[in-house]
PDB file of N, CA and C in Angstrom:
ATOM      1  N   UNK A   1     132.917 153.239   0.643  1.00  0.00           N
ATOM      2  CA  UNK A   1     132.422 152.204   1.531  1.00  0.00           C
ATOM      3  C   UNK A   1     132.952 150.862   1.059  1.00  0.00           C
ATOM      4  N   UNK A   2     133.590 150.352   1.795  1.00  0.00           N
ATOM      5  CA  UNK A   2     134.405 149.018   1.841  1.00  0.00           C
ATOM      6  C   UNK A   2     132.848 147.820   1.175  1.00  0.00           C
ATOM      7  N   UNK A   3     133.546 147.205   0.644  1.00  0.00           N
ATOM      8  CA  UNK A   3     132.227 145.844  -0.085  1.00  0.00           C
ATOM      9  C   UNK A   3     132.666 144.981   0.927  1.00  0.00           C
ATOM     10  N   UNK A   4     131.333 144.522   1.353  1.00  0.00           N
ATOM     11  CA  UNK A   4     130.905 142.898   2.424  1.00  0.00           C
ATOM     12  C   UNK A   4     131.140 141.803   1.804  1.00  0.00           C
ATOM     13  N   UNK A   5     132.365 141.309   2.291  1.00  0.00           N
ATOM     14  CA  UNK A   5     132.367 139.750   1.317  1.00  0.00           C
ATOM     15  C   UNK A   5     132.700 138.791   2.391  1.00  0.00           C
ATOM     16  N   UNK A   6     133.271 139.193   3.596  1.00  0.00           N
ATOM     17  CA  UNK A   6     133.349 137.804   4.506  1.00  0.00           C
ATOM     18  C   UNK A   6     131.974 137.857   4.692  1.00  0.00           C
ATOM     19  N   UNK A   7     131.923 136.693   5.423  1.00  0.00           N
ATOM     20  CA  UNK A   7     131.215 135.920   6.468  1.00  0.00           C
ATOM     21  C   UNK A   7     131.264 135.279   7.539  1.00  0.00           C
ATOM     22  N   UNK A   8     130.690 135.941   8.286  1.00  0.00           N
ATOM     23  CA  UNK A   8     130.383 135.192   9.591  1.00  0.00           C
ATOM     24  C   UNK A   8     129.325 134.243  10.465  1.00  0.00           C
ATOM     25  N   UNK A   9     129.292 133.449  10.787  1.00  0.00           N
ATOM     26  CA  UNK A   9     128.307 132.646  11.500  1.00  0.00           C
ATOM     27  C   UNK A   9     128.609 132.608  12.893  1.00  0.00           C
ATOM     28  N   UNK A  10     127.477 133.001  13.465  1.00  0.00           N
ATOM     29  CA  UNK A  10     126.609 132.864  14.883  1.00  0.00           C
ATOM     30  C   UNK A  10     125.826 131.887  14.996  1.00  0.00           C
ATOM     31  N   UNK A  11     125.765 131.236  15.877  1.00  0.00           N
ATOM     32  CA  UNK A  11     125.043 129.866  16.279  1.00  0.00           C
ATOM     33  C   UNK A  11     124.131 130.321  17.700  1.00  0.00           C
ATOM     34  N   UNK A  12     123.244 130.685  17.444  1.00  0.00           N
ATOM     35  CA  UNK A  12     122.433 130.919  18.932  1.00  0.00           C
ATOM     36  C   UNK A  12     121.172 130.202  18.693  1.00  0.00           C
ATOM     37  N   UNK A  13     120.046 130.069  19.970  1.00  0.00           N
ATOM     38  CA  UNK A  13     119.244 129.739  20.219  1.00  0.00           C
ATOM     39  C   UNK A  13     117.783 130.258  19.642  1.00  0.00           C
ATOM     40  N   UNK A  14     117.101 129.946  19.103  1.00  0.00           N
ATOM     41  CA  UNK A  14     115.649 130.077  18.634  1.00  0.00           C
ATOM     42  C   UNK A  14     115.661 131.432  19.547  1.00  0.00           C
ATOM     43  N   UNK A  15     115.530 131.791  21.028  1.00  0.00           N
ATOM     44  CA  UNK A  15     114.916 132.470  21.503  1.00  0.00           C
ATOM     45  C   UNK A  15     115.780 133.992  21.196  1.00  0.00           C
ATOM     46  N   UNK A  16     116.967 133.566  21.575  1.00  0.00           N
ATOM     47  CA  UNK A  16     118.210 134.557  20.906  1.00  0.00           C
ATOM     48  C   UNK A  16     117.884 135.180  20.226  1.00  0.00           C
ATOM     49  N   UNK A  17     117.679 134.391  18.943  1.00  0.00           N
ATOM     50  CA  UNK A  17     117.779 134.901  17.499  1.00  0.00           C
ATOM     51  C   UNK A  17     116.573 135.811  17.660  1.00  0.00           C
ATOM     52  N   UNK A  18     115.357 135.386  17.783  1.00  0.00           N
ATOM     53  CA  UNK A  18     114.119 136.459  17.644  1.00  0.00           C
ATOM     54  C   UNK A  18     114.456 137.723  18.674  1.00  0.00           C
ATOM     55  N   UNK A  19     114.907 137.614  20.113  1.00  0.00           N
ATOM     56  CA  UNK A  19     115.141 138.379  20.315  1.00  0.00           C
ATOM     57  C   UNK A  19     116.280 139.657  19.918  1.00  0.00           C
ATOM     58  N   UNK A  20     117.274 138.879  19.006  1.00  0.00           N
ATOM     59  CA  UNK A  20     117.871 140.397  18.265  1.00  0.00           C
ATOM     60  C   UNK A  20     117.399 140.616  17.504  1.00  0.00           C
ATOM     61  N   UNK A  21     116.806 139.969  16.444  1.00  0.00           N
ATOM     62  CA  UNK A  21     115.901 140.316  15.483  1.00  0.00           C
ATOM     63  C   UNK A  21     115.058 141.087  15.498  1.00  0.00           C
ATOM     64  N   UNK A  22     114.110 140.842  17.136  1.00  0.00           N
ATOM     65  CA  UNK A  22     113.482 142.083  17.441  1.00  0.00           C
ATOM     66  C   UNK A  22     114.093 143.208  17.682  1.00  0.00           C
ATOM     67  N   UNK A  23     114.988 143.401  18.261  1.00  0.00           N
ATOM     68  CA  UNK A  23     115.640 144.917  19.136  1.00  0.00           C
ATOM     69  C   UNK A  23     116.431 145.462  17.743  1.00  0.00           C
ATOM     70  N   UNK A  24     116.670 144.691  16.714  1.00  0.00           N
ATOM     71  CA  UNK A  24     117.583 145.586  15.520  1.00  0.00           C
ATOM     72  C   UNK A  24     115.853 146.009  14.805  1.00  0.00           C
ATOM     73  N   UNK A  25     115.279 145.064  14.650  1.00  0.00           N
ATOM     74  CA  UNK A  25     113.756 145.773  14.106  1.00  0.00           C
ATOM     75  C   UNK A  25     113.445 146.892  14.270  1.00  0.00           C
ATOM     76  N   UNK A  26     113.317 147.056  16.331  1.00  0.00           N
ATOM     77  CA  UNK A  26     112.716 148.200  17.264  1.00  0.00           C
ATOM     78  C   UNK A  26     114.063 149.236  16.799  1.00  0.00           C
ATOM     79  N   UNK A  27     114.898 149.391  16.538  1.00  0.00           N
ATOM     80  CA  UNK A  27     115.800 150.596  16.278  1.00  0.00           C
ATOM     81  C   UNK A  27     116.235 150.086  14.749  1.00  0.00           C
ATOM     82  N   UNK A  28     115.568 149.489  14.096  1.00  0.00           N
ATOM     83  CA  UNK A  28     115.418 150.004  12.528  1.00  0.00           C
ATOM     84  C   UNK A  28     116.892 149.817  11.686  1.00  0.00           C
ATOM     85  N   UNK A  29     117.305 148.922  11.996  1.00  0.00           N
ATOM     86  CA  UNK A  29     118.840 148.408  11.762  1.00  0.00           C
ATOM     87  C   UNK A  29     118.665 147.054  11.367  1.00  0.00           C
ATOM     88  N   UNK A  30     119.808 146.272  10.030  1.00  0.00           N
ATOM     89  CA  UNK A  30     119.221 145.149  10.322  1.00  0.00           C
ATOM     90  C   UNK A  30     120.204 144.361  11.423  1.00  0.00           C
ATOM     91  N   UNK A  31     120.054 142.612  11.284  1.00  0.00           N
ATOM     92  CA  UNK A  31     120.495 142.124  12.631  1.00  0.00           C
ATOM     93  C   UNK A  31     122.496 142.197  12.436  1.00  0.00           C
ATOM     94  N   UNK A  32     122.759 142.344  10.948  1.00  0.00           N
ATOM     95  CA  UNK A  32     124.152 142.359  10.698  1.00  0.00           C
ATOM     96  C   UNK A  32     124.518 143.663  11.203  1.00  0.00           C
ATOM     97  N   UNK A  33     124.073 144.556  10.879  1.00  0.00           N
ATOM     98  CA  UNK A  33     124.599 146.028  11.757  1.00  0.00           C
ATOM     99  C   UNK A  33     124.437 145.930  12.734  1.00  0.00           C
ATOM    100  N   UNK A  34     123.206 145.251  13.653  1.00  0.00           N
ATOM    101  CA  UNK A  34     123.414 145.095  15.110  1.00  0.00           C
ATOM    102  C   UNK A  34     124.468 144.657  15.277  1.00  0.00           C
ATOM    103  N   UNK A  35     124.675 143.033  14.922  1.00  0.00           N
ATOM    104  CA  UNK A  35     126.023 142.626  15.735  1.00  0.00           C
ATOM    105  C   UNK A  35     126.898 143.329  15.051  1.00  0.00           C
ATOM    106  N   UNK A  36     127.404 144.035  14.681  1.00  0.00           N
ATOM    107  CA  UNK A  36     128.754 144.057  14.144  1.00  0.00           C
ATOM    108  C   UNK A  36     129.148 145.576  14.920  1.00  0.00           C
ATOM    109  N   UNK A  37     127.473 146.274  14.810  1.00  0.00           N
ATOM    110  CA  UNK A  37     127.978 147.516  15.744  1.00  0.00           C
ATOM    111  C   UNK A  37     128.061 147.206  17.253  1.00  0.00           C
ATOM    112  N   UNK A  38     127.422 146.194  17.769  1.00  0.00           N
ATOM    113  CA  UNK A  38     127.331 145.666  19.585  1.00  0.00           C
ATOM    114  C   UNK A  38     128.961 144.829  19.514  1.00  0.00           C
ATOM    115  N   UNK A  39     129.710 144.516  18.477  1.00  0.00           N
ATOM    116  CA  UNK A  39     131.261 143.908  18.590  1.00  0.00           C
ATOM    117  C   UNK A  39     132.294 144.878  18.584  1.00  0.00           C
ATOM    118  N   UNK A  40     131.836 145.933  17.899  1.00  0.00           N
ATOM    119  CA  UNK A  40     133.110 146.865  17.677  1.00  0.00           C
ATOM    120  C   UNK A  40     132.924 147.945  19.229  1.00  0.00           C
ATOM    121  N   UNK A  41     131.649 148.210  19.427  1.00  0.00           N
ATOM    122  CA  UNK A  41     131.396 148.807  21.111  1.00  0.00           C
ATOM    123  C   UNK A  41     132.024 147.376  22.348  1.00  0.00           C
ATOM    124  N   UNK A  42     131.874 146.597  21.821  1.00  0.00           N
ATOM    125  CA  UNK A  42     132.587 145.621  22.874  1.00  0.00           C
ATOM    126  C   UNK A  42     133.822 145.664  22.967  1.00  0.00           C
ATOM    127  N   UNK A  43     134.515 145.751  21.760  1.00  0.00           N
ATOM    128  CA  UNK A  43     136.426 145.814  21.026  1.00  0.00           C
ATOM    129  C   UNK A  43     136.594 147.313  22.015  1.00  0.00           C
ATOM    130  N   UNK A  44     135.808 148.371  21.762  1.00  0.00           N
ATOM    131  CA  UNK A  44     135.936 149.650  22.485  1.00  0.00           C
ATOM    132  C   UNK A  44     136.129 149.725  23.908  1.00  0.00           C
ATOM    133  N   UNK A  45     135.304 149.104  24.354  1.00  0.00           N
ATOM    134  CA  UNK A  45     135.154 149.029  25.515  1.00  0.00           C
ATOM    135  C   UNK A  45     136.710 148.313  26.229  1.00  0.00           C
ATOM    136  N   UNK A  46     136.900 147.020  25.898  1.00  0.00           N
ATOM    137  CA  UNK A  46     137.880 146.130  26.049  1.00  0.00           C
ATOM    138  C   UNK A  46     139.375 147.243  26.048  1.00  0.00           C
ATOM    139  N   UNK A  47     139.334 148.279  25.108  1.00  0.00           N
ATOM    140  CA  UNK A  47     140.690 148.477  24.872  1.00  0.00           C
ATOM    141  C   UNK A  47     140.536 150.003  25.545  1.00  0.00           C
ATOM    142  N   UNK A  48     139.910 150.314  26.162  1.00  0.00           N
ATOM    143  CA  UNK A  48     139.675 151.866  27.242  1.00  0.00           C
ATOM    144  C   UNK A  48     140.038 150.568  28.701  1.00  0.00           C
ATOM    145  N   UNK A  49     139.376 149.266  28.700  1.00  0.00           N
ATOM    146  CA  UNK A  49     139.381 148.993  29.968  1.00  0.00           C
ATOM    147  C   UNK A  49     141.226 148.395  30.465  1.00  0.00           C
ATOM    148  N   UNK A  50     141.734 148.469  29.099  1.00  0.00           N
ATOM    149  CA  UNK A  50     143.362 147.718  28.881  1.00  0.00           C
ATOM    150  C   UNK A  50     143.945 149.771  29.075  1.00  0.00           C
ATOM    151  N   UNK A  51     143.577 150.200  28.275  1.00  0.00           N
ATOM    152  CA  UNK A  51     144.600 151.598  28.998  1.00  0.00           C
ATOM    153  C   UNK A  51     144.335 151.974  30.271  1.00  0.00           C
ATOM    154  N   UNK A  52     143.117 151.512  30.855  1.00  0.00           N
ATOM    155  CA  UNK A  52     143.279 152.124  32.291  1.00  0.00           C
ATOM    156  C   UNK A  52     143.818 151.126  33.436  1.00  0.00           C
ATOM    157  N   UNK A  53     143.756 149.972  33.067  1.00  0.00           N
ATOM    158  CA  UNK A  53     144.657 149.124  33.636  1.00  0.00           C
ATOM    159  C   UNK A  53     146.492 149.175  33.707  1.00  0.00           C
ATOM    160  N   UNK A  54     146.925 149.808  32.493  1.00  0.00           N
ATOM    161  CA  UNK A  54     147.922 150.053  32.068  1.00  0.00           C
ATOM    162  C   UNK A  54     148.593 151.422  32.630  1.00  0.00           C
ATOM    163  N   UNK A  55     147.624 152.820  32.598  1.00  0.00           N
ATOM    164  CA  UNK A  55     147.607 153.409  33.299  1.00  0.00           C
ATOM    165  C   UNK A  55     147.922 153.574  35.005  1.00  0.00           C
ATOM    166  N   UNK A  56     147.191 152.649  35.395  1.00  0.00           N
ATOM    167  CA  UNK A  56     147.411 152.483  36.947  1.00  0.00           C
ATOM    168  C   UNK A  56     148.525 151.579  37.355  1.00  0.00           C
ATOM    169  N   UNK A  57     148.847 150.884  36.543  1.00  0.00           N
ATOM    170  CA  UNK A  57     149.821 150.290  36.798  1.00  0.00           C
ATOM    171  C   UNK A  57     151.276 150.694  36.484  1.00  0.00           C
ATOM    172  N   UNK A  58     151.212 152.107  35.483  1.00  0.00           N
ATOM    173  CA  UNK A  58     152.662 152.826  35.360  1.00  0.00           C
ATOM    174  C   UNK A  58     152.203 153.896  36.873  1.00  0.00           C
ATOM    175  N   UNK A  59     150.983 154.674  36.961  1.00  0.00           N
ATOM    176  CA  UNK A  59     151.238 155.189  38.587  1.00  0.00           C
ATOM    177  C   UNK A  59     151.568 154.283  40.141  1.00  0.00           C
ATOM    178  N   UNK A  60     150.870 153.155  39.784  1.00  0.00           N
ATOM    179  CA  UNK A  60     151.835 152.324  40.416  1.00  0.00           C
ATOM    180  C   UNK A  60     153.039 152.536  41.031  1.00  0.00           C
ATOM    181  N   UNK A  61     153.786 151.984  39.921  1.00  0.00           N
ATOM    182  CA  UNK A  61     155.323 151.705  39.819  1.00  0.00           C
ATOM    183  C   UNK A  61     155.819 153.003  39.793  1.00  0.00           C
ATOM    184  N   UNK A  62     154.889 154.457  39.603  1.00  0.00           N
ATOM    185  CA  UNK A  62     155.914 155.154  39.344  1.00  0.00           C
ATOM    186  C   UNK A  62     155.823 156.008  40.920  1.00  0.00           C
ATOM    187  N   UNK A  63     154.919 155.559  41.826  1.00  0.00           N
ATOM    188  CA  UNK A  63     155.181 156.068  43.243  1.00  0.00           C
ATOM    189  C   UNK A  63     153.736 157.551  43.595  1.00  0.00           C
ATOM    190  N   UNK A  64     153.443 157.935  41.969  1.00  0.00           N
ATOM    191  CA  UNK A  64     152.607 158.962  42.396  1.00  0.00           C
ATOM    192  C   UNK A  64     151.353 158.880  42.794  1.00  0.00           C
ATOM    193  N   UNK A  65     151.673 159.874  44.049  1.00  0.00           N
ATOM    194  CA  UNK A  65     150.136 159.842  44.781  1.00  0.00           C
ATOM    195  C   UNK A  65     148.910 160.337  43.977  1.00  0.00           C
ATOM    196  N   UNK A  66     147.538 160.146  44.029  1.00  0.00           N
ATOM    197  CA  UNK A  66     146.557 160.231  43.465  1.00  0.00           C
ATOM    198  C   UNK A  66     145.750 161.457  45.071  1.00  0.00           C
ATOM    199  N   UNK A  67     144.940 161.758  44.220  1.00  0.00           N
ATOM    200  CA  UNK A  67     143.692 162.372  45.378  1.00  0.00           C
ATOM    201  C   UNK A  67     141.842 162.057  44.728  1.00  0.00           C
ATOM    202  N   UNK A  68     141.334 162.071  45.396  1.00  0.00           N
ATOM    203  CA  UNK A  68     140.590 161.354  45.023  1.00  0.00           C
ATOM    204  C   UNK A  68     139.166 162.555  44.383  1.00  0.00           C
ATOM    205  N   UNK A  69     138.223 162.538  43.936  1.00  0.00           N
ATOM    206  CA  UNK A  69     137.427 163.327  42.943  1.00  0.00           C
ATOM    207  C   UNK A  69     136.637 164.078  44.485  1.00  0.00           C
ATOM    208  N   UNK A  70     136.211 162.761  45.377  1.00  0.00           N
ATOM    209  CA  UNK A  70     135.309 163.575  46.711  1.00  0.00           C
ATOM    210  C   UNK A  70     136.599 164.450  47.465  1.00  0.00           C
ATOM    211  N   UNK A  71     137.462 164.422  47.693  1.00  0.00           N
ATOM    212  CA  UNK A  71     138.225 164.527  48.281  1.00  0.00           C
ATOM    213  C   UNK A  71     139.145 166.442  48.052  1.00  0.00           C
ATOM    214  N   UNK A  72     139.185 166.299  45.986  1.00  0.00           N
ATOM    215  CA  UNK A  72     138.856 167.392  45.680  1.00  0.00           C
ATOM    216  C   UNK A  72     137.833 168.612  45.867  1.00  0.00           C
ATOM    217  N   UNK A  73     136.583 168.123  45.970  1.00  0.00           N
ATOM    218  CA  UNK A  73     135.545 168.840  46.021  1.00  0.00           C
ATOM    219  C   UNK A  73     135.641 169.110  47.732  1.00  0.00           C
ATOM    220  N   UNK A  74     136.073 168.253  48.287  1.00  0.00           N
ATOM    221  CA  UNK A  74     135.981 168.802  49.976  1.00  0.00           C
ATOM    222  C   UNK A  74     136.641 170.160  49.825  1.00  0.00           C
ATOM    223  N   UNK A  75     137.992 169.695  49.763  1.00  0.00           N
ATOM    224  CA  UNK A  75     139.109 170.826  49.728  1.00  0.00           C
ATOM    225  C   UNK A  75     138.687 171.769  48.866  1.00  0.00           C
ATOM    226  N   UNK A  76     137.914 172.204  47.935  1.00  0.00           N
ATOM    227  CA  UNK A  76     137.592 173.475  47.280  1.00  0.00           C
ATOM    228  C   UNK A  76     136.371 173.695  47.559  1.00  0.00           C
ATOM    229  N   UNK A  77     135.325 172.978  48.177  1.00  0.00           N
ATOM    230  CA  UNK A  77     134.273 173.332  48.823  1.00  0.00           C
ATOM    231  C   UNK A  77     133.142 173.372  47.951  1.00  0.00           C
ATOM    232  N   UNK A  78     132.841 172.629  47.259  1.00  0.00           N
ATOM    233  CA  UNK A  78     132.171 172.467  46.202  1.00  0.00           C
ATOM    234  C   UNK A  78     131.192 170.621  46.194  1.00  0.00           C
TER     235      UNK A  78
END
């Protein structure tokens, strides 16, 4: 396990703060594992939403037709 030596500062609001304070409390985490695990699910998120952008944009350019998920299920009857 890697040793914690940066630091980071967050600047939020009185009401903010208690409220993560509470919700890392209510799931028993403290507020540094909250944020750091709610940043790296954000980083996640961000870089699934960049391959599927990337994705559609090589079917795009590359001419191929798509069919669509309802469209499947018509045609096999399901």
């Amino acid at each position: 396990m890697a040793i914690k030596s940066k630091i980071l500062n967050v600047r939020t609001t009185e009401q903010e703060y208690d409220e993560i304070k509470k919700f890392a409390a209510f799931h028993g985490i403290s507020m540094t594992d909250f944020v750091l695990e709610s940043v790296y699910e954000r980083m996640a998120d961000l870089e699934d939403i960049q391959a599927v952008r990337e994705y559609e944009k090589e079917k795009s350019e590359s001419g191929v037709d798509t069919v669509s998920w309802e469209k499947v299920q018509a045609d096999l009857g399901i």
